[in-house]
N, C-alpha and C. Protein backbone atom coordinates (compact mmCIF):
# COMPACT_ATOMS: atom_id res chain seq x y z
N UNK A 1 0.82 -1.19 0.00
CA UNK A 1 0.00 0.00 0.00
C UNK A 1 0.87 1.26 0.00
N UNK A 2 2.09 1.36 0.67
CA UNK A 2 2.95 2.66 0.93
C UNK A 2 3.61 2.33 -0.88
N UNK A 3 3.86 1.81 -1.37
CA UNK A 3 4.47 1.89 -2.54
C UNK A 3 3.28 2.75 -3.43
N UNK A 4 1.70 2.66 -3.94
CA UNK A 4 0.74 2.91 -3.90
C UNK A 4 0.99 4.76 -3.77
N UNK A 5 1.05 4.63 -2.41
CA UNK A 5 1.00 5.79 -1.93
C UNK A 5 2.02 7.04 -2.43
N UNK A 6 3.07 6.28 -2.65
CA UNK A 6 4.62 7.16 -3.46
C UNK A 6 3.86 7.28 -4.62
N UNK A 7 3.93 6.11 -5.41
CA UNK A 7 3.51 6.81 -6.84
C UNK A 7 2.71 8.00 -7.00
N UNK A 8 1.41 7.63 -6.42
CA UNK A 8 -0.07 8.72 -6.64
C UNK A 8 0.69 10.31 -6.02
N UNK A 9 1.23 10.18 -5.20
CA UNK A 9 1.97 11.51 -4.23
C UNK A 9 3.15 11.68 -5.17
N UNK A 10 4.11 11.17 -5.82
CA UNK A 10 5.11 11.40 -6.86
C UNK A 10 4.17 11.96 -8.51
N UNK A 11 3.21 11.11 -8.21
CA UNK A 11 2.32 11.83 -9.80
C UNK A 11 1.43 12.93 -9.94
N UNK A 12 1.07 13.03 -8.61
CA UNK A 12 0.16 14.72 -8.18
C UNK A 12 1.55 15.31 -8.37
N UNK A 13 2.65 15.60 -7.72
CA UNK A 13 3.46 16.74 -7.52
C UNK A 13 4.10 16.76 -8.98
N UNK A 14 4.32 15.54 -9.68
CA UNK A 14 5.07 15.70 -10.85
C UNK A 14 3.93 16.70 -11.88
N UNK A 15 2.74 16.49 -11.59
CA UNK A 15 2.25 17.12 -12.52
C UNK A 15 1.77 18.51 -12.02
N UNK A 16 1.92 18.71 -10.37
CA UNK A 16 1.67 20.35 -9.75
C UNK A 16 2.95 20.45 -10.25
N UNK A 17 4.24 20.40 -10.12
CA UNK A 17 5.23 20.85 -11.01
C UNK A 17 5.45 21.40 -12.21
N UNK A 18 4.69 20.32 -13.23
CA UNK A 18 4.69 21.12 -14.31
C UNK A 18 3.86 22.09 -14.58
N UNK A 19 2.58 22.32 -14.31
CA UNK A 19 1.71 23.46 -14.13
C UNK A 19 2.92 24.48 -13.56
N UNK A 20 3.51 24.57 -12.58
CA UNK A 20 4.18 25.56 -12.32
C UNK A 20 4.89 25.97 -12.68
N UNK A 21 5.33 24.78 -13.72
CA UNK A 21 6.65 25.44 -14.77
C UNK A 21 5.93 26.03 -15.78
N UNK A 22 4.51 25.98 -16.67
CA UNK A 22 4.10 26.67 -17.48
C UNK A 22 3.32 27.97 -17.10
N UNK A 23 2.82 27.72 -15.59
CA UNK A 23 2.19 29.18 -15.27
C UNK A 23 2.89 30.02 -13.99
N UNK A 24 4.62 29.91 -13.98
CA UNK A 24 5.04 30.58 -12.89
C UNK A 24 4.95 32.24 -13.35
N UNK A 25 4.63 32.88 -14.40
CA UNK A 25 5.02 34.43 -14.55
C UNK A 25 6.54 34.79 -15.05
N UNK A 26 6.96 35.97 -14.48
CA UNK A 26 7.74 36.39 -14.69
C UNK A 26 8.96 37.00 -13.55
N UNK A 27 10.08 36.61 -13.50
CA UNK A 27 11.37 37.41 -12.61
C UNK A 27 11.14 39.01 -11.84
N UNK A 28 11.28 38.96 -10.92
CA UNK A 28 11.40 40.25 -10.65
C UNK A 28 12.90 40.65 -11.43
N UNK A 29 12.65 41.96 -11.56
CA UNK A 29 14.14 42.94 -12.25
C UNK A 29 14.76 43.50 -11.54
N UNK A 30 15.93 43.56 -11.08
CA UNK A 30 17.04 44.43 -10.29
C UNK A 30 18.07 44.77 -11.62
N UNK A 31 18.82 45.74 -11.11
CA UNK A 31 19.61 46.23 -11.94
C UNK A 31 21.01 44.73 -11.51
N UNK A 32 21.99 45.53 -12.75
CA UNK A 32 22.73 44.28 -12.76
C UNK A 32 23.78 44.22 -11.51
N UNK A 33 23.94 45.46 -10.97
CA UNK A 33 24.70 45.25 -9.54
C UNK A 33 23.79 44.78 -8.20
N UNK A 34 22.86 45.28 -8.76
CA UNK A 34 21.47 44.75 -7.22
C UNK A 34 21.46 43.34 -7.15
N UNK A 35 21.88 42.54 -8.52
CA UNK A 35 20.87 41.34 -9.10
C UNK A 35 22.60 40.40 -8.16
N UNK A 36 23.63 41.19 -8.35
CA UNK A 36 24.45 40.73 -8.13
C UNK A 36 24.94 40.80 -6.60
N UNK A 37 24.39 41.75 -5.85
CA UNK A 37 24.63 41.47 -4.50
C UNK A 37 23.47 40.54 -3.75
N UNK A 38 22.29 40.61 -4.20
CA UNK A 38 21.39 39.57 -4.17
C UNK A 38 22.29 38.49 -4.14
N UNK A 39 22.84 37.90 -4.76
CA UNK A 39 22.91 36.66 -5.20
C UNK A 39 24.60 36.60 -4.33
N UNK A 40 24.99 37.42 -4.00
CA UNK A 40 26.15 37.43 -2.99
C UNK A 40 25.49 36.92 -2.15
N UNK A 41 24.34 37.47 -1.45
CA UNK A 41 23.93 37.31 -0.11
C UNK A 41 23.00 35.78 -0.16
N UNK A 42 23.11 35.39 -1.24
CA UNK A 42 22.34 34.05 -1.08
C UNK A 42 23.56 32.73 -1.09
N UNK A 43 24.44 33.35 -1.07
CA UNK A 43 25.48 32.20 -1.23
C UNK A 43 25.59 31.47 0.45
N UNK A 44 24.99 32.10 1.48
CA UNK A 44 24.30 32.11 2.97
C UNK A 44 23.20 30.99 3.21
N UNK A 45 22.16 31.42 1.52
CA UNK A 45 21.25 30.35 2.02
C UNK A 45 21.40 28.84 1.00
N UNK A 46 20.64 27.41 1.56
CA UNK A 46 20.52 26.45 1.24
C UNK A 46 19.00 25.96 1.39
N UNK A 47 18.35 25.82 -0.06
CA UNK A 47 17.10 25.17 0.26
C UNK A 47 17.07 23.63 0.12
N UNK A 48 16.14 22.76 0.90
CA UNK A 48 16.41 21.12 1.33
C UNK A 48 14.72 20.90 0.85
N UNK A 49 15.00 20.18 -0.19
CA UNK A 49 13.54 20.21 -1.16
C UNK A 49 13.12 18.84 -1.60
N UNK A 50 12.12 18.34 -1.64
CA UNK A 50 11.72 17.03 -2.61
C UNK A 50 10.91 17.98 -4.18
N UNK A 51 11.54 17.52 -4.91
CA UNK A 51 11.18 17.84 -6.42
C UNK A 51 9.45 17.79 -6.43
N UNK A 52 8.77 17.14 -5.97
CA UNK A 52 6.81 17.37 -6.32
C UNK A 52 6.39 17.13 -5.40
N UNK A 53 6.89 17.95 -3.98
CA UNK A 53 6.62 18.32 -2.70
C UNK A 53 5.85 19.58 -3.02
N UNK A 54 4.24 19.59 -3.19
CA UNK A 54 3.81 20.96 -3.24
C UNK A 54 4.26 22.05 -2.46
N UNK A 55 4.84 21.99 -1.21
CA UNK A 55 5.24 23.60 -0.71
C UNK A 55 6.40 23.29 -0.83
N UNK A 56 6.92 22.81 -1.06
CA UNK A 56 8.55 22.95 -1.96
C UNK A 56 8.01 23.55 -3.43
N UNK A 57 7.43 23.38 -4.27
CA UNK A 57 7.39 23.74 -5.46
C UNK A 57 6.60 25.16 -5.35
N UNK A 58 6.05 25.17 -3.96
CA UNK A 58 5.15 26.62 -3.26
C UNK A 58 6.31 27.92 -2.87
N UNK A 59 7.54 27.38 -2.53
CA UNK A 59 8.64 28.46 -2.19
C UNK A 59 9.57 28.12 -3.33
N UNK A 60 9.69 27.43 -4.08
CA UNK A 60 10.14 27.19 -5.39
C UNK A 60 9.50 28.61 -6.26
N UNK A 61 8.42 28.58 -6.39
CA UNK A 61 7.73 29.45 -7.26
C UNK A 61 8.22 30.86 -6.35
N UNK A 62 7.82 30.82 -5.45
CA UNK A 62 8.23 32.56 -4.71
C UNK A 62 9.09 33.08 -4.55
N UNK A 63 10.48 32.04 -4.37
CA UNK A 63 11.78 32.29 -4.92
C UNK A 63 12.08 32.84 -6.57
N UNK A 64 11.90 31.94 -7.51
CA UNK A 64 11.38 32.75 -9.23
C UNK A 64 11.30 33.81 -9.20
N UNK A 65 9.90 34.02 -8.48
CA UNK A 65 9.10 35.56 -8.69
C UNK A 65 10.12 36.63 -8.32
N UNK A 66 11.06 36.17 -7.07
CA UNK A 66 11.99 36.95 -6.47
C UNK A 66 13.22 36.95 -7.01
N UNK A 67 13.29 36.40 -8.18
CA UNK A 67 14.79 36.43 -8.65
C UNK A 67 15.69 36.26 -7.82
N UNK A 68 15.37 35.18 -6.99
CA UNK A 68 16.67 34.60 -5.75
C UNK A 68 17.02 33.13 -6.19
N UNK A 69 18.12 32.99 -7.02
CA UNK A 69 18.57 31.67 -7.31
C UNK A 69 19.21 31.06 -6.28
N UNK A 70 18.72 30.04 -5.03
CA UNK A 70 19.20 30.07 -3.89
C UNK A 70 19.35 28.49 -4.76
N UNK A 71 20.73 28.09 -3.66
CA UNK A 71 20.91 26.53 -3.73
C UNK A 71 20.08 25.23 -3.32
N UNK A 72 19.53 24.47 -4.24
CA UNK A 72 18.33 23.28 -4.00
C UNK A 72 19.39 22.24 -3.86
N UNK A 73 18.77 21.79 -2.46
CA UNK A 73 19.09 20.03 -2.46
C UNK A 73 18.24 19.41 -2.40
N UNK A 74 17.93 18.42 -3.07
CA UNK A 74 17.04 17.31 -2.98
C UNK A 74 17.70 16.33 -1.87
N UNK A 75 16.49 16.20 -1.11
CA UNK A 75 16.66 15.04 0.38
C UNK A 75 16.15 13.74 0.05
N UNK A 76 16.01 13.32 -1.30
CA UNK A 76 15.31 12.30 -1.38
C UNK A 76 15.98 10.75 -1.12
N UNK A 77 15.40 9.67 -0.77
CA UNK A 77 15.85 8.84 -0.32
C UNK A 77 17.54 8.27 -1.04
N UNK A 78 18.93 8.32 -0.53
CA UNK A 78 19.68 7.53 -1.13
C UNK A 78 20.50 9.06 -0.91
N UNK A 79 19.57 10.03 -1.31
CA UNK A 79 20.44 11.40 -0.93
C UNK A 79 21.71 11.46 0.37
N UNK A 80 22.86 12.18 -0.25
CA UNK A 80 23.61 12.49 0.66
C UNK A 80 22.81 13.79 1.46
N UNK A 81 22.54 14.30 1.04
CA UNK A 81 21.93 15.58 1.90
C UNK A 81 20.75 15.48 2.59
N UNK A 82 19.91 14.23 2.56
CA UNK A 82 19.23 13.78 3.60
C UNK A 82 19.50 13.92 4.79
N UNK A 83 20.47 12.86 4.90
CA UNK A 83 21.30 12.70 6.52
C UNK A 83 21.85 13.91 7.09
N UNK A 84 22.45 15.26 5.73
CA UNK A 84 23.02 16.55 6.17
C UNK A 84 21.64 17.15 6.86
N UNK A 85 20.57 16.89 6.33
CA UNK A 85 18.76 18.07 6.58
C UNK A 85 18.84 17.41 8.03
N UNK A 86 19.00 16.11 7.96
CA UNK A 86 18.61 15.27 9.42
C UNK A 86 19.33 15.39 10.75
N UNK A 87 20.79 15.69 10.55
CA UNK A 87 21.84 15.93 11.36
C UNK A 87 21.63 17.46 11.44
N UNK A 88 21.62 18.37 10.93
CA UNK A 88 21.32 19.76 11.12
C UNK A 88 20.32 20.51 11.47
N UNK A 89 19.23 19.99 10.70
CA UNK A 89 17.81 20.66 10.89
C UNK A 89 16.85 19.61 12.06
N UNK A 90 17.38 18.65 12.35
CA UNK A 90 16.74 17.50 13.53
C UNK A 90 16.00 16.80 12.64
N UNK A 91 14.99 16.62 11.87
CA UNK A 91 14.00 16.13 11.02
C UNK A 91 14.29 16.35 9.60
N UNK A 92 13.75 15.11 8.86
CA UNK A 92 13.40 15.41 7.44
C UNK A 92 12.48 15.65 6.91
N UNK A 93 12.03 17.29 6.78
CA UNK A 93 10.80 17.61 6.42
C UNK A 93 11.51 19.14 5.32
N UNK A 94 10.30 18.95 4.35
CA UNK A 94 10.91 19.65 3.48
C UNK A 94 9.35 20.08 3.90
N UNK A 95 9.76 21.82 2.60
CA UNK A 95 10.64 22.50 2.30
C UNK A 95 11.95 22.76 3.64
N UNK A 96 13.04 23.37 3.56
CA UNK A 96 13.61 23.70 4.80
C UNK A 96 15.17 24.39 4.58
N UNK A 97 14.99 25.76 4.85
CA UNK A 97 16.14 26.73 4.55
C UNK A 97 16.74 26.75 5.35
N UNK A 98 18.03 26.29 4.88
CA UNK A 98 19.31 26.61 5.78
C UNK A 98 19.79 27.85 5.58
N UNK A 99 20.40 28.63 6.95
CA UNK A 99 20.52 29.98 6.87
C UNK A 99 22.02 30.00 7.63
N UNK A 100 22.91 30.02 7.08
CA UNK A 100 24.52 30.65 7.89
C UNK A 100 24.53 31.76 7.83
N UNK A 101 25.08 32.55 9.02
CA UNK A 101 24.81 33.88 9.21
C UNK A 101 25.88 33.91 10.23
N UNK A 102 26.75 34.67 10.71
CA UNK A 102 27.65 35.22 11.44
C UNK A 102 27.90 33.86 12.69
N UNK A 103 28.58 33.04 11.68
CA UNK A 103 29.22 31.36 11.92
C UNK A 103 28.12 30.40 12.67
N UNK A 104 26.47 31.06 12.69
CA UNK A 104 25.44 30.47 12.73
C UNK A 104 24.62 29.86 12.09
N UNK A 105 24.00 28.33 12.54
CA UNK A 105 23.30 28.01 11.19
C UNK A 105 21.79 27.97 11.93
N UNK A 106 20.97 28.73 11.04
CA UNK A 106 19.39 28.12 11.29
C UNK A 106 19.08 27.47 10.50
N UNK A 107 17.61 26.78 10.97
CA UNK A 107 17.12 26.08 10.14
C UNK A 107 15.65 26.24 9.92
N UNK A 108 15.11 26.70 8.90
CA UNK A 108 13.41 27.17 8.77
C UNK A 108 13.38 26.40 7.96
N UNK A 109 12.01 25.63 8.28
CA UNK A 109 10.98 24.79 8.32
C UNK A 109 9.56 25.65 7.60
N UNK A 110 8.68 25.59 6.99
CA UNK A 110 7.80 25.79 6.61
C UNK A 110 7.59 26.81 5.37
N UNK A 111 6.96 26.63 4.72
CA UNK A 111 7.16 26.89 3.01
C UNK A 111 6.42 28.85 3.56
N UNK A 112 5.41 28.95 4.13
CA UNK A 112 5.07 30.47 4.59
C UNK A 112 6.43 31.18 5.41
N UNK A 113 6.68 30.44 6.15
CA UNK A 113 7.64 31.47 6.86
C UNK A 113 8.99 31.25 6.08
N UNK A 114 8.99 30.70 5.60
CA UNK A 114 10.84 30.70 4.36
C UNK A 114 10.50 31.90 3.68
N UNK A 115 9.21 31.81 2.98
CA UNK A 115 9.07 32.40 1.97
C UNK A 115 8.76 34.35 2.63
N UNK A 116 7.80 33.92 3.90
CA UNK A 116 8.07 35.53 4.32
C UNK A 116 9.80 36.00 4.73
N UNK A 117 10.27 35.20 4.80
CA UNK A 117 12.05 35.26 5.76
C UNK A 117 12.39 35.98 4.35
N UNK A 118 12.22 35.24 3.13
CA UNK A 118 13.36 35.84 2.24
C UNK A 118 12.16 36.82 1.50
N UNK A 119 11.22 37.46 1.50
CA UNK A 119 10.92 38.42 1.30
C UNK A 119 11.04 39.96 2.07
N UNK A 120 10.79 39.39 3.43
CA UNK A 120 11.58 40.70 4.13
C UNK A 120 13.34 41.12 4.20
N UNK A 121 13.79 39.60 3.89
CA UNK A 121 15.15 40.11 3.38
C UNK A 121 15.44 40.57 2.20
N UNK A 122 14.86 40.29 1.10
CA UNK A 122 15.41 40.76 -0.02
C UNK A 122 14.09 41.29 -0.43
N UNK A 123 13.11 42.13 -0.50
CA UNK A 123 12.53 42.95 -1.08
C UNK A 123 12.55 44.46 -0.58
């Protein structure tokens, strides 16, 4: 029955995925030095994602909109970065942003508050 259960949950998200790849919009615009300290300051963050995890593909999309190309790891089973989400963040639950910050690491959990975190930082 749990095998069952992967597929139907791997075939909803594969296909909320692609909907999101044909109706995400468009980039926000920064100039080319803005676009570039942006993306300085994301070299800080790490997102810990399953590929057709709807609120992974939910801060997936709000990231886009934000023109924040932050780093994706997939935690999926066999993953090395599983055991990194599990040893760091306590649990494997995606979505989940890793944040280093002044030789600190957090760890946010939930696709609303990631997504408000890096909008009050970078908008």
């Amino acid at each position: 029955m749990s095998l069952i259960i992967t597929l139907v949950r791997n075939l909803l998200g594969g296909i909320i995925a692609f909907f999101d790849l044909i109706t995400r919009g468009f980039k926000l615009k920064r100039t080319a030095e803005a676009q570039q300290q942006v993306e300085n300051d994301l070299e800080s963050l790490t997102l810990y994602q399953f590929f057709a995890c709807p609120f992974c593909i939910k801060t997936r999309r709000a990231m886009y909109k934000m023109n924040l190309p932050i780093l994706k790891r997939n935690v999926s089973k066999g993953s090395p970065y599983r055991e990194e989400l599990m040893q760091g963040g306590g649990k494997v639950k995606t979505p989940c942003l890793r944040i280093d910050s002044a030789g600190e690491t957090t760890w946010l959990y939930e696709s609303s508050e990631i997504i408000t975190y890096l909008q009050q930082r970078f908008n």
